[in-house]
N, C-alpha and C. Protein backbone atom coordinates (compact mmCIF):
# COMPACT_ATOMS: atom_id res chain seq x y z
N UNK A 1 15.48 -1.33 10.78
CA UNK A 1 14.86 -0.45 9.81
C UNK A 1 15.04 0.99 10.28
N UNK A 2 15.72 1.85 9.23
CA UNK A 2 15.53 3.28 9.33
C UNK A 2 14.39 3.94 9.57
N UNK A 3 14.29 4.97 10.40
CA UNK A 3 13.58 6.09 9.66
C UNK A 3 13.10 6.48 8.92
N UNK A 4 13.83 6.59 8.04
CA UNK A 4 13.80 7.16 6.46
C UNK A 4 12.79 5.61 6.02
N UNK A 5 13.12 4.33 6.29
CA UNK A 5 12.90 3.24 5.86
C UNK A 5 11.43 2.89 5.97
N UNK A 6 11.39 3.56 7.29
CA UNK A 6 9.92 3.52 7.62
C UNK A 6 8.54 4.27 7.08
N UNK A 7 9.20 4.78 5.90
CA UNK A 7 8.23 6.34 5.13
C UNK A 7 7.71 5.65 4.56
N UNK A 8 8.57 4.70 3.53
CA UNK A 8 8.33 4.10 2.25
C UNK A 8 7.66 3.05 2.29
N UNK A 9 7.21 2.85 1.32
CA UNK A 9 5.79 1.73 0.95
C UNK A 9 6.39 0.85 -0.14
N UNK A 10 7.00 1.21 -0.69
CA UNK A 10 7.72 0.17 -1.82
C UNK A 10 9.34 0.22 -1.68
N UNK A 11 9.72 -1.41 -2.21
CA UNK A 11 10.67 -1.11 -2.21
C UNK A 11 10.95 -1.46 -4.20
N UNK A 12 11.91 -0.98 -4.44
CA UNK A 12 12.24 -1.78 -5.87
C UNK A 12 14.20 -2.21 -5.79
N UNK A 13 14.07 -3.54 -5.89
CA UNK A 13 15.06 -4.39 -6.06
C UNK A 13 16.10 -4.14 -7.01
N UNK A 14 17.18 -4.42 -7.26
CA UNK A 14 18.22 -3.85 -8.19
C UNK A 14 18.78 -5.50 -7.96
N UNK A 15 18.86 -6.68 -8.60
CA UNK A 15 19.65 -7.72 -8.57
C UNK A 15 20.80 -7.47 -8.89
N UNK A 16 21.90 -7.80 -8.21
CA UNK A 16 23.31 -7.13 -8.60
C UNK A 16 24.24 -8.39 -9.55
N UNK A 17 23.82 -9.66 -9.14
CA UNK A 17 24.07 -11.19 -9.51
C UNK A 17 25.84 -10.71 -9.72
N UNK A 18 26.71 -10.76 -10.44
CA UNK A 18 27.67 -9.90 -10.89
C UNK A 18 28.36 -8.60 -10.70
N UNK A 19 27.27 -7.68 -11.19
CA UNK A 19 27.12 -6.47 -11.16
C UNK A 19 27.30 -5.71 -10.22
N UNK A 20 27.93 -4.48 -10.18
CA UNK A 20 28.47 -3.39 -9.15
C UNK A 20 27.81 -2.18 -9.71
N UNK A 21 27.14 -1.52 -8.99
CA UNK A 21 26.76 -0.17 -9.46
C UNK A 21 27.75 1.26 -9.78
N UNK A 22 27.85 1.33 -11.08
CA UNK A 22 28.41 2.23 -11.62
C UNK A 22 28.17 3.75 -11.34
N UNK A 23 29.61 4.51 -11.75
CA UNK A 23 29.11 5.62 -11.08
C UNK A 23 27.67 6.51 -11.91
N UNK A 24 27.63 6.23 -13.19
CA UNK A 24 26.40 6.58 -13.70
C UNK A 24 25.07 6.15 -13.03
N UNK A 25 25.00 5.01 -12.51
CA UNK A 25 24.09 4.74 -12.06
C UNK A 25 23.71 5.25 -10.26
N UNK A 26 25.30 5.79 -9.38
CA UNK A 26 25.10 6.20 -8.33
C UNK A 26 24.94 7.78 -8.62
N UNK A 27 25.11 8.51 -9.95
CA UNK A 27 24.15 9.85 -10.58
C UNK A 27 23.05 9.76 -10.45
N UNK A 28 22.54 8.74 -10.36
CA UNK A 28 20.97 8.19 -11.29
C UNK A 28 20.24 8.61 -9.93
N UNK A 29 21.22 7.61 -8.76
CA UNK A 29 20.23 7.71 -7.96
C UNK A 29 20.38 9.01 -6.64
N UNK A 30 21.42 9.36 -6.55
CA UNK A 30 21.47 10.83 -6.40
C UNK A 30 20.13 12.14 -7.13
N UNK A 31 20.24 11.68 -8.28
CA UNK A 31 18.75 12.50 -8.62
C UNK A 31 18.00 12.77 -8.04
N UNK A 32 17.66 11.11 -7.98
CA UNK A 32 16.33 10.59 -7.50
C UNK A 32 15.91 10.90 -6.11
N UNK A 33 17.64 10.37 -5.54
CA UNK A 33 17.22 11.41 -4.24
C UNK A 33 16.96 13.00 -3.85
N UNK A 34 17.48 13.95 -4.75
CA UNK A 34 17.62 15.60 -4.94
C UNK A 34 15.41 15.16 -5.26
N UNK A 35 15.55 14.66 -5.90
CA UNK A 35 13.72 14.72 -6.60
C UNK A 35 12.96 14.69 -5.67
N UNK A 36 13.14 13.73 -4.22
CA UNK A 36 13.01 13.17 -3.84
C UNK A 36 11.80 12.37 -3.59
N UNK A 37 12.41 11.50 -5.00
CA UNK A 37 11.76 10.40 -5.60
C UNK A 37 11.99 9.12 -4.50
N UNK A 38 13.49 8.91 -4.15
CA UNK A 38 13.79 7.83 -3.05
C UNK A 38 13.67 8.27 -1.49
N UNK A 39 13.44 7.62 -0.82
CA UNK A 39 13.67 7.79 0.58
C UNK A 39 15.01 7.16 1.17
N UNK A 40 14.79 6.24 0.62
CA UNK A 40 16.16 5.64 1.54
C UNK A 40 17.28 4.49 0.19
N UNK A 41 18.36 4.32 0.74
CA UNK A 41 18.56 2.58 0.13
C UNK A 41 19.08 2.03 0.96
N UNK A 42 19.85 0.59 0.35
CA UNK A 42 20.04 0.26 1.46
C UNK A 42 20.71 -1.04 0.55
N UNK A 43 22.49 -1.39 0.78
CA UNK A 43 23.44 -1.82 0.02
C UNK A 43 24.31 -2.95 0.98
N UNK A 44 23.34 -3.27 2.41
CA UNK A 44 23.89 -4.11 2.83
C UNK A 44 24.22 -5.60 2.45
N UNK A 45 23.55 -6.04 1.34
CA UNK A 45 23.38 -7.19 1.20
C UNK A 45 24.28 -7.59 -0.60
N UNK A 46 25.23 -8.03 -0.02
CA UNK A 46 25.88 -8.67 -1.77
C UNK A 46 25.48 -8.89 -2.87
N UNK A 47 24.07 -9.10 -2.42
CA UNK A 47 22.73 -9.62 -3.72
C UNK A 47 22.28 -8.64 -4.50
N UNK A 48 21.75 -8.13 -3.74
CA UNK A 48 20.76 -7.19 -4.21
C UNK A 48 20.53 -5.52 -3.54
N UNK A 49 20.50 -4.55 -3.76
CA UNK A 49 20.43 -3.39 -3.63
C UNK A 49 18.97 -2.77 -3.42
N UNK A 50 18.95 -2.40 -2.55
CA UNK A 50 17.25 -1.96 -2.37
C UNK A 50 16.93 -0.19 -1.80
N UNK A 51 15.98 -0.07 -3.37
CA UNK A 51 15.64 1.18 -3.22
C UNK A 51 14.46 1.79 -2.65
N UNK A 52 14.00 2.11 -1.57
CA UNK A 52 12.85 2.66 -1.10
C UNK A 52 12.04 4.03 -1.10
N UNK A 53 11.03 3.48 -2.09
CA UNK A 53 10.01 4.78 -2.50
C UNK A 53 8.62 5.23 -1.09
N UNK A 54 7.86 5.69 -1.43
CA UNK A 54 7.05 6.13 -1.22
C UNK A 54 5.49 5.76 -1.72
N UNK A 55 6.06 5.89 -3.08
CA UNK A 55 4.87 5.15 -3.81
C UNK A 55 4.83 4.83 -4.86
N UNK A 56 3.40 3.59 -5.53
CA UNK A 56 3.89 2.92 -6.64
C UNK A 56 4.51 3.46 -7.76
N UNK A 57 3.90 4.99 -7.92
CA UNK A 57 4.41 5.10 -8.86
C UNK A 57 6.03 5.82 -8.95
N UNK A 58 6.14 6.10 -8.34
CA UNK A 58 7.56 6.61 -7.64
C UNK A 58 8.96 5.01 -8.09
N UNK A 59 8.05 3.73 -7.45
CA UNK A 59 8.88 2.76 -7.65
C UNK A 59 8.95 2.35 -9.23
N UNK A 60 7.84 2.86 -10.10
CA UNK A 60 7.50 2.72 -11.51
C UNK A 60 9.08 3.34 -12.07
N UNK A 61 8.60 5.28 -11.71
CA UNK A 61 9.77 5.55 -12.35
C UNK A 61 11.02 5.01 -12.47
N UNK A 62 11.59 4.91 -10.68
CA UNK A 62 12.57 4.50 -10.35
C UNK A 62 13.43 3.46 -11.54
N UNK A 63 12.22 2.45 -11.37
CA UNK A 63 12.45 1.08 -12.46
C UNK A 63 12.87 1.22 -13.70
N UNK A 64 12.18 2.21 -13.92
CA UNK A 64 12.28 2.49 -15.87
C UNK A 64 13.49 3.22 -15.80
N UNK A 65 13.95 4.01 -14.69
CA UNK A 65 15.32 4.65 -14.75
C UNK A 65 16.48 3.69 -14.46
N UNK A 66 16.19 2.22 -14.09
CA UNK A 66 17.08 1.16 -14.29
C UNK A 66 16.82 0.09 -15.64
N UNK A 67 15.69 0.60 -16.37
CA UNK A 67 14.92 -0.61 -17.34
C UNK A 67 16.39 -1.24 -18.18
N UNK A 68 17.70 -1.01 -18.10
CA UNK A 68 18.56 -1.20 -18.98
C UNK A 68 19.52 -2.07 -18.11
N UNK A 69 19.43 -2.47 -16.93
CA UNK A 69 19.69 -3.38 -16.03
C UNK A 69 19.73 -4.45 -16.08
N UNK A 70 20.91 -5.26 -16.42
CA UNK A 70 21.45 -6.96 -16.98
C UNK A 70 20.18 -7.81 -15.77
N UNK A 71 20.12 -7.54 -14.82
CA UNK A 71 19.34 -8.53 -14.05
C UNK A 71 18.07 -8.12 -13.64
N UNK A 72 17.68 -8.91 -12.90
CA UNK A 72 16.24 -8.41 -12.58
C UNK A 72 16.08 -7.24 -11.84
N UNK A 73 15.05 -6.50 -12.43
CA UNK A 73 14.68 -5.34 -11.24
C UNK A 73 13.04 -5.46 -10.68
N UNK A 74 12.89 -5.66 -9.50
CA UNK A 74 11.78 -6.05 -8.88
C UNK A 74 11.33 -5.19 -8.21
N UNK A 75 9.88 -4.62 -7.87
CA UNK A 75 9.31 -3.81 -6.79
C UNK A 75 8.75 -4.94 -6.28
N UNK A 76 8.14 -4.71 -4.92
CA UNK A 76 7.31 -5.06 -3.76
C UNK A 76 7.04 -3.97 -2.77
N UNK A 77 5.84 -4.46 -2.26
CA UNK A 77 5.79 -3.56 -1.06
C UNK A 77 6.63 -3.76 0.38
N UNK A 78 6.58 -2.90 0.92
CA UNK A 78 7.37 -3.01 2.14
C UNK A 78 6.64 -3.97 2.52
N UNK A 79 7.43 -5.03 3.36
CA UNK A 79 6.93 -6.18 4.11
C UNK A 79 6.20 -7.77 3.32
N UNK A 80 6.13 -7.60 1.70
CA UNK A 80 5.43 -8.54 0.84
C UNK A 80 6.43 -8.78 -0.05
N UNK A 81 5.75 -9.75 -0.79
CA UNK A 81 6.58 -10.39 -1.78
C UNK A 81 7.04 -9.71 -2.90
N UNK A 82 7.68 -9.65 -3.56
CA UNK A 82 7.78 -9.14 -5.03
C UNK A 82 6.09 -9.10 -5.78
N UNK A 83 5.69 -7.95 -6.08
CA UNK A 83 4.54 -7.85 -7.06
C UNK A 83 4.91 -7.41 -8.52
């Protein structure tokens, strides 16, 4: 775990199942980072893509700025299950 990884309190999930993140969507989250709405991500894993906020509502926005996302998009807190 980062640094940066260690700020954040939520994470919100991006299921990739298929899916590759487009460059519109690596705009999206460039924003988010300039806002700095995200703290960290983190793209190690084939599955799934994980974005780390700060706080719930931070992971709210985040979400609704993916709400158009073929698969699931999930928050949890750092260290818990999907809520």
């Amino acid at each position: 775990m980062t640094n940066n990884e260690k700020k954040a309190k939520y994470i919100v999930s991006l299921w990739l199942g298929e899916m590759i993140l487009s460059k519109k969507d690596w705009e999206k989250i460039r924003k988010l980072r300039k806002e700095g709405v995200i703290v960290d991500v983190y793209d190690g894993d084939e599955c799934v893509f994980e974005i780390y906020v700060k706080t719930k509502k931070d992971a709210e926005y985040v979400k609704k700025m993916f709400e158009n996302w073929p698969e699931p998009v999930e928050i949890r807190k750092v260290g818990d299950e999907v809520v």
